[in-house]
N, C-alpha and C. Protein backbone atom coordinates (compact mmCIF):
# COMPACT_ATOMS: atom_id res chain seq x y z
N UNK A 1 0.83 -1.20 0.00
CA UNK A 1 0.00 0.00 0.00
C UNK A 1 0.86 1.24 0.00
N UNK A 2 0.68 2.60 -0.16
CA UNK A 2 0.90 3.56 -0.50
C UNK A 2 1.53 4.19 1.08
N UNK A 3 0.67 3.84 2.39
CA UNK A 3 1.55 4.16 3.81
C UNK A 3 2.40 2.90 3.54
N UNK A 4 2.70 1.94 3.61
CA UNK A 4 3.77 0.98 3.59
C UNK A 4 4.56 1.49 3.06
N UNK A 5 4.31 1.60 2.05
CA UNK A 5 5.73 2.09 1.24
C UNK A 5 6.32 3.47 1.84
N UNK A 6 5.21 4.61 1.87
CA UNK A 6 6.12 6.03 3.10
C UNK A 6 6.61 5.22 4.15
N UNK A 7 6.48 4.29 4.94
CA UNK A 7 7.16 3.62 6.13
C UNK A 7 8.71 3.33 5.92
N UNK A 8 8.28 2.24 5.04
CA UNK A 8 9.84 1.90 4.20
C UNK A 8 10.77 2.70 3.82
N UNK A 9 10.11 3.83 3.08
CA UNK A 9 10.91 5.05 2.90
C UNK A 9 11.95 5.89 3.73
N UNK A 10 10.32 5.97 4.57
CA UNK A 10 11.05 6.82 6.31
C UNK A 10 12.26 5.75 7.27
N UNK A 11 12.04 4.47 6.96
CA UNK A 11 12.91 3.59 7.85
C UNK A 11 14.16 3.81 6.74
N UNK A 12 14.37 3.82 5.48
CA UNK A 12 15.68 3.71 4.78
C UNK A 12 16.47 4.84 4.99
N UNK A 13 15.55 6.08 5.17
CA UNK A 13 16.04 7.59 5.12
C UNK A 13 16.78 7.75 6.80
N UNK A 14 16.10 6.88 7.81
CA UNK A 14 16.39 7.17 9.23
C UNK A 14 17.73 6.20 9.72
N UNK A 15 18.19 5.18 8.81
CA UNK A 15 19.31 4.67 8.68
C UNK A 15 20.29 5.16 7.83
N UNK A 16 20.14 6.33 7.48
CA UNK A 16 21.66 6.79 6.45
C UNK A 16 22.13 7.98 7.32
N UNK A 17 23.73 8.51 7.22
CA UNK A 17 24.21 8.90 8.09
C UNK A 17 23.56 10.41 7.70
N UNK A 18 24.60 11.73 8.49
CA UNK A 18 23.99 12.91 8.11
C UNK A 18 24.20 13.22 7.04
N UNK A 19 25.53 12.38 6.83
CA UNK A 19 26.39 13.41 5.34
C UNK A 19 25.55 12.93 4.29
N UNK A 20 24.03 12.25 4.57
CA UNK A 20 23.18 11.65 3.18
C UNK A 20 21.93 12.51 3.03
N UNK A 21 21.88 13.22 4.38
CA UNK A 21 20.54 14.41 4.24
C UNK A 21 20.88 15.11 3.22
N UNK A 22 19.68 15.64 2.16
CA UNK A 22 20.13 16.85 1.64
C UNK A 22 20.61 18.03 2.17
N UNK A 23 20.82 18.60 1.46
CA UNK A 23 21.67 19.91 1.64
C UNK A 23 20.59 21.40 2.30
N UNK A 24 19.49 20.73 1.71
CA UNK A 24 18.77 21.95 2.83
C UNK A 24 17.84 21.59 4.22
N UNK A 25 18.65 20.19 4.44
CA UNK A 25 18.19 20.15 5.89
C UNK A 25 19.31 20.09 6.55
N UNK A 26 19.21 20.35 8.09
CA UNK A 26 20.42 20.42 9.32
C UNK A 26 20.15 19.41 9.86
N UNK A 27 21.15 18.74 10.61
CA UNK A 27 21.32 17.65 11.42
C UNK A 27 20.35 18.05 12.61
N UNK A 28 20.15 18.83 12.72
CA UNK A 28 19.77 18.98 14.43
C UNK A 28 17.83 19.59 13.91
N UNK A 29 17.31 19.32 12.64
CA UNK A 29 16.05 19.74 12.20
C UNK A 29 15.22 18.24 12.69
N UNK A 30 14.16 18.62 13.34
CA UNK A 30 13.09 17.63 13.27
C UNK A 30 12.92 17.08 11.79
N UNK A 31 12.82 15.66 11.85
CA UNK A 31 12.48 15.28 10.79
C UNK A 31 10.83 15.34 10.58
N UNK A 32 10.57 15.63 9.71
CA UNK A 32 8.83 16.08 8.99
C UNK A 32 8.36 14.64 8.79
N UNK A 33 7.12 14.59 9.50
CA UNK A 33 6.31 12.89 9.17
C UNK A 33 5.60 13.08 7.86
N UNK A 34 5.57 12.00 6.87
CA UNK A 34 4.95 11.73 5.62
C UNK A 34 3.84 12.04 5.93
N UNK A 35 2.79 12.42 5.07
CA UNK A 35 1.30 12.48 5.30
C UNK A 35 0.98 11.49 4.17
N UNK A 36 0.58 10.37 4.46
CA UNK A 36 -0.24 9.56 3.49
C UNK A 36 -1.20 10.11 2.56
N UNK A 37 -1.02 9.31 1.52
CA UNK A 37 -2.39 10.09 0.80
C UNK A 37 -3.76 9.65 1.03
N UNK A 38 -4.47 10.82 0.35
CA UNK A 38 -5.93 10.07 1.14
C UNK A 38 -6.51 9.39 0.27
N UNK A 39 -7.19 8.45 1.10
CA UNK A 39 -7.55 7.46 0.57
C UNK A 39 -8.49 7.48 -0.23
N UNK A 40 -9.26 7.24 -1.34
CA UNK A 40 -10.24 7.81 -2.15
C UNK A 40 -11.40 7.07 -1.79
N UNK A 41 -12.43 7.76 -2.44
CA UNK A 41 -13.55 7.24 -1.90
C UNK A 41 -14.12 6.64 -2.59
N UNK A 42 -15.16 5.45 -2.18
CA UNK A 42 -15.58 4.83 -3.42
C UNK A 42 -16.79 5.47 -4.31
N UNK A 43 -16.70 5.38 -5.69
CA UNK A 43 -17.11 5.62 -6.73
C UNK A 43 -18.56 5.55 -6.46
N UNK A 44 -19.43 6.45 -6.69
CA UNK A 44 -20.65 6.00 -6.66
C UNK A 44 -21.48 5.98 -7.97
N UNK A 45 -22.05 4.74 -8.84
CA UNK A 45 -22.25 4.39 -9.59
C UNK A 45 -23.71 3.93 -10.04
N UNK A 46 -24.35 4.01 -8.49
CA UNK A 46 -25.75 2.94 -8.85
C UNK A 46 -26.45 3.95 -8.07
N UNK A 47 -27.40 4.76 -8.10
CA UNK A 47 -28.37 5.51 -7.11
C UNK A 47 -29.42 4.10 -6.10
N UNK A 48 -29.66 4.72 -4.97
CA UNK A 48 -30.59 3.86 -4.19
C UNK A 48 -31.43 4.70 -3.85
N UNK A 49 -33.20 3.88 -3.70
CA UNK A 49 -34.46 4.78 -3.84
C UNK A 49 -35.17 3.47 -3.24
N UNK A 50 -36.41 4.31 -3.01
CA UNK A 50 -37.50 3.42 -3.22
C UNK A 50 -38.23 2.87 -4.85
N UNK A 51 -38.60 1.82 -4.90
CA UNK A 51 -39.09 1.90 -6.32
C UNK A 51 -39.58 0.30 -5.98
N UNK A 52 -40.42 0.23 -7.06
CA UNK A 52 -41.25 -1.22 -7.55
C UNK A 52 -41.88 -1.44 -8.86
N UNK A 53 -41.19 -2.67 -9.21
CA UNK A 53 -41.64 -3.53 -10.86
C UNK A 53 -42.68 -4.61 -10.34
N UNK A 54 -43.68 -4.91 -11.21
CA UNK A 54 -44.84 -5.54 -11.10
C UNK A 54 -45.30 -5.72 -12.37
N UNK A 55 -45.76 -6.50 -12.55
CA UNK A 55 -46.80 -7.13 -13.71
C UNK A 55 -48.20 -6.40 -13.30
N UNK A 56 -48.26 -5.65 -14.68
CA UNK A 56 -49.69 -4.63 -14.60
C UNK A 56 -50.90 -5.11 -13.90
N UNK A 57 -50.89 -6.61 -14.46
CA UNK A 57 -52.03 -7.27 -13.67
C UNK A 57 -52.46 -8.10 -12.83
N UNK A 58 -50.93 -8.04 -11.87
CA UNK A 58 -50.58 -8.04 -10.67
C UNK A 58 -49.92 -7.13 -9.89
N UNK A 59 -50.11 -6.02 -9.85
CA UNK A 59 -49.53 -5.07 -8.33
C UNK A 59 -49.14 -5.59 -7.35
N UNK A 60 -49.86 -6.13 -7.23
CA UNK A 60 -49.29 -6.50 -5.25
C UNK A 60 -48.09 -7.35 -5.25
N UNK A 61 -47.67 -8.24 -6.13
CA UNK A 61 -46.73 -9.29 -6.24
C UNK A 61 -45.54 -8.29 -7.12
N UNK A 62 -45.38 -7.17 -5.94
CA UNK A 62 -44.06 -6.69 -6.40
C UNK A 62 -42.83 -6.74 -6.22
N UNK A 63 -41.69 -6.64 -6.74
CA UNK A 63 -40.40 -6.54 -6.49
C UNK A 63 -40.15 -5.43 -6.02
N UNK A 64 -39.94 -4.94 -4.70
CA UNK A 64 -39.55 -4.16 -4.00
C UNK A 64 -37.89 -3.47 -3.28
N UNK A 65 -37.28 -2.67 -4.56
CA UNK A 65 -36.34 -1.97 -3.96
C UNK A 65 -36.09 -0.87 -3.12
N UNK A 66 -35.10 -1.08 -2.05
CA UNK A 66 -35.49 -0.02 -0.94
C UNK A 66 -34.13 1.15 -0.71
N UNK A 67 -34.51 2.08 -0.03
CA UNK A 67 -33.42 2.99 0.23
C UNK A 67 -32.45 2.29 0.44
N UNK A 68 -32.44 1.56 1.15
CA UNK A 68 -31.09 0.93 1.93
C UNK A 68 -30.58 0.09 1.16
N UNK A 69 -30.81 -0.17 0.00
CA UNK A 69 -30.47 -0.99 -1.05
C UNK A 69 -30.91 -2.75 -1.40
N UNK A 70 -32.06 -2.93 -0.19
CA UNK A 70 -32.26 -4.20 -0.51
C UNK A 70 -33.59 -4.34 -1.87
N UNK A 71 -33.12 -5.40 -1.98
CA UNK A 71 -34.51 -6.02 -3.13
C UNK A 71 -35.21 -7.33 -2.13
N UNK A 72 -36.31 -6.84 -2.60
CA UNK A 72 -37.64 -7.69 -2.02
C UNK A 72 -38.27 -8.46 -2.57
N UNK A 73 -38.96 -9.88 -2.62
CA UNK A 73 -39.75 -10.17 -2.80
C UNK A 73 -40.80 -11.12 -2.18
N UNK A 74 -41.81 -11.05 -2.10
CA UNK A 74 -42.75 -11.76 -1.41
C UNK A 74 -42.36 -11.51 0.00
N UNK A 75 -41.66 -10.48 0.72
CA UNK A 75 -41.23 -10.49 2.33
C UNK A 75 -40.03 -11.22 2.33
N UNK A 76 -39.05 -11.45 1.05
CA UNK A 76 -38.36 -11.98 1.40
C UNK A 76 -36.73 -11.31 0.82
N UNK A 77 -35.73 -10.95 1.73
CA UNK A 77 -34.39 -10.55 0.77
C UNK A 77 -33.80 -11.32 -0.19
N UNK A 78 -33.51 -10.81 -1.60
CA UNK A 78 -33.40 -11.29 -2.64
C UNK A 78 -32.08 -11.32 -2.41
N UNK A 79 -31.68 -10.17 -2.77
CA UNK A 79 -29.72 -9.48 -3.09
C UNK A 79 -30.04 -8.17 -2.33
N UNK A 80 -29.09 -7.69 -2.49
CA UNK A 80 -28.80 -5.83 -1.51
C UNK A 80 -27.87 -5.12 -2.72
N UNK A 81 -27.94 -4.28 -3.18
CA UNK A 81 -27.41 -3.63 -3.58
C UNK A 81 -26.44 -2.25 -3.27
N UNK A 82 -25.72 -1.70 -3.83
CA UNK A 82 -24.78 -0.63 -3.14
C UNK A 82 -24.64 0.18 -3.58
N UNK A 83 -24.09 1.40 -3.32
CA UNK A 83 -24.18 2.31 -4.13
C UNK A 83 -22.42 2.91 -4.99
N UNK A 84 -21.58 1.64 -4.83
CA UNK A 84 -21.02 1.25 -5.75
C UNK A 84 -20.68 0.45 -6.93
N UNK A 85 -21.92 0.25 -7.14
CA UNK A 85 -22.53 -0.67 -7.99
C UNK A 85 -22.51 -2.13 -8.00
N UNK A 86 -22.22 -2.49 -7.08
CA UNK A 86 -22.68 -4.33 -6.37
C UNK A 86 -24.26 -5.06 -5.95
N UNK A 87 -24.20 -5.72 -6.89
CA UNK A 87 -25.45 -6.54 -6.88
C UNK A 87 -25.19 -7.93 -5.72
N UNK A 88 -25.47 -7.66 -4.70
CA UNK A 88 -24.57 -9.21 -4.27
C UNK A 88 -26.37 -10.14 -3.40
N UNK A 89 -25.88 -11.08 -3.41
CA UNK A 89 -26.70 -12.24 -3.11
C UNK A 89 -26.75 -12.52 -1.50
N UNK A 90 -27.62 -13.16 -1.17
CA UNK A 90 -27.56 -13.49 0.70
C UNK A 90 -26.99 -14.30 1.12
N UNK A 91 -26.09 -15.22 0.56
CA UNK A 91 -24.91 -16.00 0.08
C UNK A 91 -23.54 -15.02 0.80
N UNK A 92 -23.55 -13.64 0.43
CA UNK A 92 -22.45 -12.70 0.19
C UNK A 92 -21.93 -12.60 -1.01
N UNK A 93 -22.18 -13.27 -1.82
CA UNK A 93 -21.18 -13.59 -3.16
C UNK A 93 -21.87 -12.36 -3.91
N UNK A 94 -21.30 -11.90 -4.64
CA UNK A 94 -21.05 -10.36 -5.83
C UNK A 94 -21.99 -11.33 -7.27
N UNK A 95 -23.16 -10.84 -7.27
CA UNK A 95 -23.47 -11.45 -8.62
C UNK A 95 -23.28 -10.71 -9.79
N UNK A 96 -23.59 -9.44 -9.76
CA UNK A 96 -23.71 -8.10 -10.65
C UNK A 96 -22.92 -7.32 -10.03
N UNK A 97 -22.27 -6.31 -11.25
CA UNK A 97 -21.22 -5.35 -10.70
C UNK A 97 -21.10 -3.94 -11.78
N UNK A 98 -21.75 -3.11 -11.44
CA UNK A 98 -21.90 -1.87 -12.49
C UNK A 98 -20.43 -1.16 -12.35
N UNK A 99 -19.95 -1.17 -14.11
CA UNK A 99 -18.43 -0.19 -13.53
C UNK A 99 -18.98 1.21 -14.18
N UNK A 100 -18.09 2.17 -14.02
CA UNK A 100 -18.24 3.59 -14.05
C UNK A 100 -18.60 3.48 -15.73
N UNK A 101 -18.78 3.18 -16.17
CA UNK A 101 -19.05 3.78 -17.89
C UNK A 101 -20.85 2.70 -18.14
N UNK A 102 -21.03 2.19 -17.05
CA UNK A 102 -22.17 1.72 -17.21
C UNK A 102 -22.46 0.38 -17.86
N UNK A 103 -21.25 -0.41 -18.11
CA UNK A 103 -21.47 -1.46 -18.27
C UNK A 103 -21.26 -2.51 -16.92
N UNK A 104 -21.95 -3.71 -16.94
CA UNK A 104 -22.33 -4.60 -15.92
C UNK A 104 -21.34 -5.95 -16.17
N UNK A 105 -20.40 -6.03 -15.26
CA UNK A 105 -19.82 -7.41 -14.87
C UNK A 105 -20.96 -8.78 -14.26
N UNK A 106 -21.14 -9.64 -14.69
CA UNK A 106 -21.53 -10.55 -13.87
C UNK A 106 -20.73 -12.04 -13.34
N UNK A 107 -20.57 -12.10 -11.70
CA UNK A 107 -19.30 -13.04 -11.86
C UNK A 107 -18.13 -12.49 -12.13
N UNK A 108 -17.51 -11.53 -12.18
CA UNK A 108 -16.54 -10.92 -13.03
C UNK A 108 -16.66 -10.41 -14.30
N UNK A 109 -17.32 -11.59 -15.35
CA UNK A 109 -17.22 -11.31 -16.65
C UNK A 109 -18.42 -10.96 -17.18
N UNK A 110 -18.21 -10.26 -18.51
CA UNK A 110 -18.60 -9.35 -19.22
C UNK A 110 -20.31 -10.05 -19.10
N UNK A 111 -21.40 -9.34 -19.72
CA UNK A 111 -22.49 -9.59 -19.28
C UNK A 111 -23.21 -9.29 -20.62
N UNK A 112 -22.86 -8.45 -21.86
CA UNK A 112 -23.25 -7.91 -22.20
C UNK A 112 -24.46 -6.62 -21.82
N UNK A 113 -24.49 -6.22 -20.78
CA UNK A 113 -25.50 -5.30 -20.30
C UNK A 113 -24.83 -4.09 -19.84
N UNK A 114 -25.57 -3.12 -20.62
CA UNK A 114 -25.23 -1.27 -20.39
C UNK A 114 -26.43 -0.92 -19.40
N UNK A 115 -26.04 0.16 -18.79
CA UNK A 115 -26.98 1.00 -17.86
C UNK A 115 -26.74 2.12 -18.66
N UNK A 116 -27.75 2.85 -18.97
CA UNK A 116 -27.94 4.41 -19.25
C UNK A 116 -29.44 4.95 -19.19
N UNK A 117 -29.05 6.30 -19.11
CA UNK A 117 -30.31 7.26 -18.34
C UNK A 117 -31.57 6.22 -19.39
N UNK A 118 -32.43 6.27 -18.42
CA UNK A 118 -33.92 5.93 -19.26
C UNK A 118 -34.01 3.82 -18.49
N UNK A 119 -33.09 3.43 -18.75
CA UNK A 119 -32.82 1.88 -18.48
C UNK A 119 -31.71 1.56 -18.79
N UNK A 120 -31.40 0.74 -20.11
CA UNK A 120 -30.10 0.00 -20.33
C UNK A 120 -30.79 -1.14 -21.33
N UNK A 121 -29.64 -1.57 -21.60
CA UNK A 121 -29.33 -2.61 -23.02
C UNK A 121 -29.00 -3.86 -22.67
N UNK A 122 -29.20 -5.21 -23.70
CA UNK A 122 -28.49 -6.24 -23.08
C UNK A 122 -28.73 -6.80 -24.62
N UNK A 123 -26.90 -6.88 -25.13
CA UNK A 123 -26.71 -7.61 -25.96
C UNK A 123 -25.87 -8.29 -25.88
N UNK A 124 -26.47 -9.46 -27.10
CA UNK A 124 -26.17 -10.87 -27.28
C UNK A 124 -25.59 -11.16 -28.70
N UNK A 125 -24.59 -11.74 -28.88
CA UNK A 125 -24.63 -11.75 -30.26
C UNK A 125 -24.40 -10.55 -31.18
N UNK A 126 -25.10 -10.26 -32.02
CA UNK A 126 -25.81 -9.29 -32.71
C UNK A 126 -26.88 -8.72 -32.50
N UNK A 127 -27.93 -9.46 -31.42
CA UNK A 127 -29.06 -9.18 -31.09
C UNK A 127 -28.82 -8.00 -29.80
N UNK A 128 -29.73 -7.00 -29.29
CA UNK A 128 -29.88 -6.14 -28.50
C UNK A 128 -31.49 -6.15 -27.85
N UNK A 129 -31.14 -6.11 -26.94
CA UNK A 129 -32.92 -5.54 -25.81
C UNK A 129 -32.26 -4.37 -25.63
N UNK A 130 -33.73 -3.64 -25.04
CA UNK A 130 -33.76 -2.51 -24.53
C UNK A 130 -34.94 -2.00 -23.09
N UNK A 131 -34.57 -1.89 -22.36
CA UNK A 131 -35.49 -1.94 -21.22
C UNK A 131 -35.85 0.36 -21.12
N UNK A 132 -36.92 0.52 -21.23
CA UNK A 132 -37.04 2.22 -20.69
C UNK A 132 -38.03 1.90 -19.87
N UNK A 133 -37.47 2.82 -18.77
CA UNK A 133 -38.69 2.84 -17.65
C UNK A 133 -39.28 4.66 -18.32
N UNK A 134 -40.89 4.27 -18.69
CA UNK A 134 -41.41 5.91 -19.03
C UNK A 134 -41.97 6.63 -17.71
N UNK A 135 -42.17 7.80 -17.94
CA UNK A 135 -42.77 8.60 -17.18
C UNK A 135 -44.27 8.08 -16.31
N UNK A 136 -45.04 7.19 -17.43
CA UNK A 136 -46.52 7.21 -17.30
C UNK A 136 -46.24 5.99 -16.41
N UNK A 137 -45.39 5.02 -15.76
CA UNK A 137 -44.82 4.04 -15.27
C UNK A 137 -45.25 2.90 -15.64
N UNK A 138 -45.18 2.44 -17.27
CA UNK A 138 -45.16 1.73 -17.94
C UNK A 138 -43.68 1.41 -18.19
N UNK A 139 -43.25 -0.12 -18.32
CA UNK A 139 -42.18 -0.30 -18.89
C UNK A 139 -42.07 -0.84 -20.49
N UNK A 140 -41.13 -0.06 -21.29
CA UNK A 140 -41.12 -0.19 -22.79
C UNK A 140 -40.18 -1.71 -22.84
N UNK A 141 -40.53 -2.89 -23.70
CA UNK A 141 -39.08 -3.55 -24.45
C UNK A 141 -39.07 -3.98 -25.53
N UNK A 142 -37.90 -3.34 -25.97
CA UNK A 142 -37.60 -3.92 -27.04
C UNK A 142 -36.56 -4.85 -27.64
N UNK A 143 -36.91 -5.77 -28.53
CA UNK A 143 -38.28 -6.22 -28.88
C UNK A 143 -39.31 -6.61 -27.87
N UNK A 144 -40.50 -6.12 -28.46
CA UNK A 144 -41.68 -6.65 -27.62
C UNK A 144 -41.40 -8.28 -27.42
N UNK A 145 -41.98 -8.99 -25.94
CA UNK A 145 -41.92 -9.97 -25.94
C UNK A 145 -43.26 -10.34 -26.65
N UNK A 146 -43.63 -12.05 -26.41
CA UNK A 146 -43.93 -13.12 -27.48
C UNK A 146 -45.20 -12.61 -26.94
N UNK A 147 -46.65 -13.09 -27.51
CA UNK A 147 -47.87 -13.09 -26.81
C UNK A 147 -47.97 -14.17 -25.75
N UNK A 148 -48.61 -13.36 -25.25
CA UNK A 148 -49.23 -13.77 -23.47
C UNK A 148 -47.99 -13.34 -22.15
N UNK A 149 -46.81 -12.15 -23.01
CA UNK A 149 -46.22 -11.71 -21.69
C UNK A 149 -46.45 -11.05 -21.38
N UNK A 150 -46.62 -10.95 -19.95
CA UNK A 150 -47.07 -9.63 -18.85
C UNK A 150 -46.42 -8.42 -19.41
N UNK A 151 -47.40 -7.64 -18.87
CA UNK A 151 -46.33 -5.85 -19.29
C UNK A 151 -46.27 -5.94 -17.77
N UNK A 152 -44.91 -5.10 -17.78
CA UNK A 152 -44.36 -4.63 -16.72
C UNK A 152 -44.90 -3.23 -16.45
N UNK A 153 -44.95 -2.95 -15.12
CA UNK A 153 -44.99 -1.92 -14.27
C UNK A 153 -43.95 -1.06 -13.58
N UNK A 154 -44.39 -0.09 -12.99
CA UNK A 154 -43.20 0.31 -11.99
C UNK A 154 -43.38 1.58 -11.06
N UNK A 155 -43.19 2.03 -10.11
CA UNK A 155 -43.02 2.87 -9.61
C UNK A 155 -41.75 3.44 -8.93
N UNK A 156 -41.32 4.97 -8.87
CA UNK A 156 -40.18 5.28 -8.65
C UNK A 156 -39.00 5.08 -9.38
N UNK A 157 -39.15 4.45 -10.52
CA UNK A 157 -37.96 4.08 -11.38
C UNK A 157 -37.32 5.21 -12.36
N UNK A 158 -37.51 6.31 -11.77
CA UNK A 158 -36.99 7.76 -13.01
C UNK A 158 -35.70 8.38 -12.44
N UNK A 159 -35.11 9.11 -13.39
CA UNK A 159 -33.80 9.99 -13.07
C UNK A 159 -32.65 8.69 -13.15
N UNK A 160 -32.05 8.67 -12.13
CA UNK A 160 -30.72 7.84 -11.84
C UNK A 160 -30.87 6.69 -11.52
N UNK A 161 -32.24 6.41 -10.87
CA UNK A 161 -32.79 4.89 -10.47
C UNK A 161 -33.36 4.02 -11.69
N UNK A 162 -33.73 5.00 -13.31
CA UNK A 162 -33.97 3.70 -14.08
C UNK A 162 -32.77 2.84 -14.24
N UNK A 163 -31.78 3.11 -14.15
CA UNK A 163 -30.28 2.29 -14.32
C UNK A 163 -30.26 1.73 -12.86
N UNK A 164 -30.65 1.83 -11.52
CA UNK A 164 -31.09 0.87 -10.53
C UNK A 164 -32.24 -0.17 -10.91
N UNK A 165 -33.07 0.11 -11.59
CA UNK A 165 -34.19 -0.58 -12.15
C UNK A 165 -33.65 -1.85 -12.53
N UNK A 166 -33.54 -1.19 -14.16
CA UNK A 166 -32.92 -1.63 -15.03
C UNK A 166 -32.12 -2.88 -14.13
N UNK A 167 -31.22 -2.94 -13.62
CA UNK A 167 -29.66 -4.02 -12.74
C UNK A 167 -31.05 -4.61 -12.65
N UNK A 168 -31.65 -4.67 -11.80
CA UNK A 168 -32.60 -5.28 -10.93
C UNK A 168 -33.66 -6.10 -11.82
N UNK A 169 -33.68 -5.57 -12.99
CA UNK A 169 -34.85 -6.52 -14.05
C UNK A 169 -33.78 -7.62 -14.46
N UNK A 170 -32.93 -7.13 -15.25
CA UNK A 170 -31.90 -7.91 -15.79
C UNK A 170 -31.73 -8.74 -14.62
N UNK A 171 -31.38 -8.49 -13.64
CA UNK A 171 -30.77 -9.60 -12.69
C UNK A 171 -31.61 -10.29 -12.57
N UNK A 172 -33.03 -10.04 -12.46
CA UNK A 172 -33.99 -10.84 -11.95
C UNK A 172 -34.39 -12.32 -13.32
N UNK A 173 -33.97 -11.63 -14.60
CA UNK A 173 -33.89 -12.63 -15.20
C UNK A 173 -33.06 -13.57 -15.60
N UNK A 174 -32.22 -13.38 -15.36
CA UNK A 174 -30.73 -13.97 -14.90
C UNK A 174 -30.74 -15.03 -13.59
N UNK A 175 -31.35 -14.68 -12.79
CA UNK A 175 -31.16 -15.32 -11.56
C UNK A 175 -32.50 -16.19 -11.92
N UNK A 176 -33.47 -16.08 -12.87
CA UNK A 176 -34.33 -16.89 -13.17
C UNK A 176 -33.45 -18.04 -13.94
N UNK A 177 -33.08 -17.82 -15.18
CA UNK A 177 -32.94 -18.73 -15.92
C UNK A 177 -31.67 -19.24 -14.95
N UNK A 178 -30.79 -19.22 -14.27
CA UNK A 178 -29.32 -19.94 -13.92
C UNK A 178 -30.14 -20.81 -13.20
N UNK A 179 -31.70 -20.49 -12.57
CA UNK A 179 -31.74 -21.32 -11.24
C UNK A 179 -32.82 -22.52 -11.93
N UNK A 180 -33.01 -22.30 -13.29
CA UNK A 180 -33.85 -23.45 -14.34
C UNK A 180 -33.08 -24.72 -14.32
N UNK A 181 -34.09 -25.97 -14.10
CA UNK A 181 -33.17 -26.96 -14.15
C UNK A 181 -32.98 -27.55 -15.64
N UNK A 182 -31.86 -27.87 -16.21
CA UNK A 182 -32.25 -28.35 -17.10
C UNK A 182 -32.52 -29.38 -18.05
N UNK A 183 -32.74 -29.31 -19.25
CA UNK A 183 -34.18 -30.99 -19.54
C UNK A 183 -32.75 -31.66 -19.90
N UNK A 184 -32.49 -32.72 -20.02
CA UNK A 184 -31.71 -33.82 -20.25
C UNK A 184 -32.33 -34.65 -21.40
N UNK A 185 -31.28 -34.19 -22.84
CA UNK A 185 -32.28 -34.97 -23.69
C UNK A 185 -32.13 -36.91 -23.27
N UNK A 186 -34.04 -36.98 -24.06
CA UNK A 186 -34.12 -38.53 -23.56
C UNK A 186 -33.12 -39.63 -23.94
N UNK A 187 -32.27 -39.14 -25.11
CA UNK A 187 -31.27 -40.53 -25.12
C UNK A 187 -30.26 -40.36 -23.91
N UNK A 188 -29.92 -39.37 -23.90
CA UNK A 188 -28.79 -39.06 -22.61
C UNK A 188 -29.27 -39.87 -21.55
N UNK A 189 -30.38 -39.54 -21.05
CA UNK A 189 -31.09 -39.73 -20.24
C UNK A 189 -31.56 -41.71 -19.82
N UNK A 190 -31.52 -42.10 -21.25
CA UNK A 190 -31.87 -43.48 -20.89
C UNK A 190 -29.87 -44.34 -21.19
N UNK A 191 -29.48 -43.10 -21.72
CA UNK A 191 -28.12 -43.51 -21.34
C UNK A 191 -27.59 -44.06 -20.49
N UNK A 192 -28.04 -43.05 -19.17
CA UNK A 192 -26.93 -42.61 -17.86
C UNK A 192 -28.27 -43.87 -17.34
N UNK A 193 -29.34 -44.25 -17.42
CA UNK A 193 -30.01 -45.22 -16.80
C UNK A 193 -29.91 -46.46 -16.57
N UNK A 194 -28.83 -46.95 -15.77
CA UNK A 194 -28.27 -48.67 -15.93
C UNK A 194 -29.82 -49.67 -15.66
N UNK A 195 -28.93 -50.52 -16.89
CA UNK A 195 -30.05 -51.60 -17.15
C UNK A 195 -30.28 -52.54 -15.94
N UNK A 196 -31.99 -52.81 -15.49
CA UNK A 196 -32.00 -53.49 -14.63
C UNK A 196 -31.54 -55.02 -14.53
N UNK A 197 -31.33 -54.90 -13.25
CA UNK A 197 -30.23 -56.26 -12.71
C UNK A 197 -30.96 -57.74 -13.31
N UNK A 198 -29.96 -58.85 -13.39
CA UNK A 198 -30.87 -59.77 -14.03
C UNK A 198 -31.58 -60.40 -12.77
N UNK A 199 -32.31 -61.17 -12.95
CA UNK A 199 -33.19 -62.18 -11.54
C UNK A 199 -31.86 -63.40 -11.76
């Protein structure tokens, strides 16, 4: 670290004789203590609010983000968020990670997903979504999903918090599909199935 190293410094400088002081200090001068530098502060990247996403034609079964940065659902803590842009889990583990230019780490690696004013992006491929939280607190996407998907809702999601939103949709579908089990096609399946024993 940056005091370690002034330490080291000050211990090499306090072992050399006088004739190694410069020339505009005196033997008999207090030596001056380093002032460390200060330490910086962390970056703040993600705004925290109140706000809630819902399916229009369900309200009450909302996802509830709070000042203090937790996400809610059903009465229950999802992840907590920070206002250095950490999405982390009740685990402790870091799932999502917003860096300063607005793109999203997940796990470390790249995610394809931008935050910017209005919502954020998530591309794949060649392909792109687009999430806007509007004024009238309807949520826009594009592309529209397939028929029979819910429109989304929202409240509180404007200014600096649609890019809090935004983390929070994306994650939520993310943390959907990782936690899908998945189908095992049937030859695999009667593969891995040892044949019953003979009589």
């Amino acid at each position: 670290t940056v005091l370690a190293a002034l330490l080291i410094a000050a211990s090499a400088l306090g072992a050399c004789g006088a004739k190694d002081i410069p020339a505009t200090t005196t033997p008999n001068e207090a030596p001056v203590a380093a002032v460390p530098e200060p330490v910086a502060e962390p970056t703040e990247v993600l705004a925290l609010g109140d706000a809630r996403l819902f399916e229009t034609d369900k309200p009450e079964d909302a996802v509830l983000i709070g000042a203090d940065g937790s996400v809610s659902f059903a009465g229950e803590v999802v992840a907590t968020l920070s206002s250095d842009g950490k999405m982390t889990l009740p685990d402790g583990s870091v799932m999502m990670e917003v860096q300063a230019d607005g793109t999203v780490l997940g796990r470390g690696k790249p995610t394809g997903l931008t935050l910017a004013e209005g919502g954020g992006s998530l591309q794949v491929g060649e392909d792109t979504a687009t999430i806007v939280f509007k004024e009238d607190g309807t949520v826009s996407v594009d592309p529209a999903p397939g028929p029979g998907s819910p429109a989304m809702g929202h409240e509180g999601c404007s200014g600096e918090m649609t890019k809090t939103c935004a983390l929070v949709m994306f994650g939520m579908v993310a943390s959907t599909e990782s936690s899908s089990p998945e189908v095992q096609p049937a030859s695999d399946t009667e593969a891995a199935t040892p044949p019953p024993a003979a009589e």
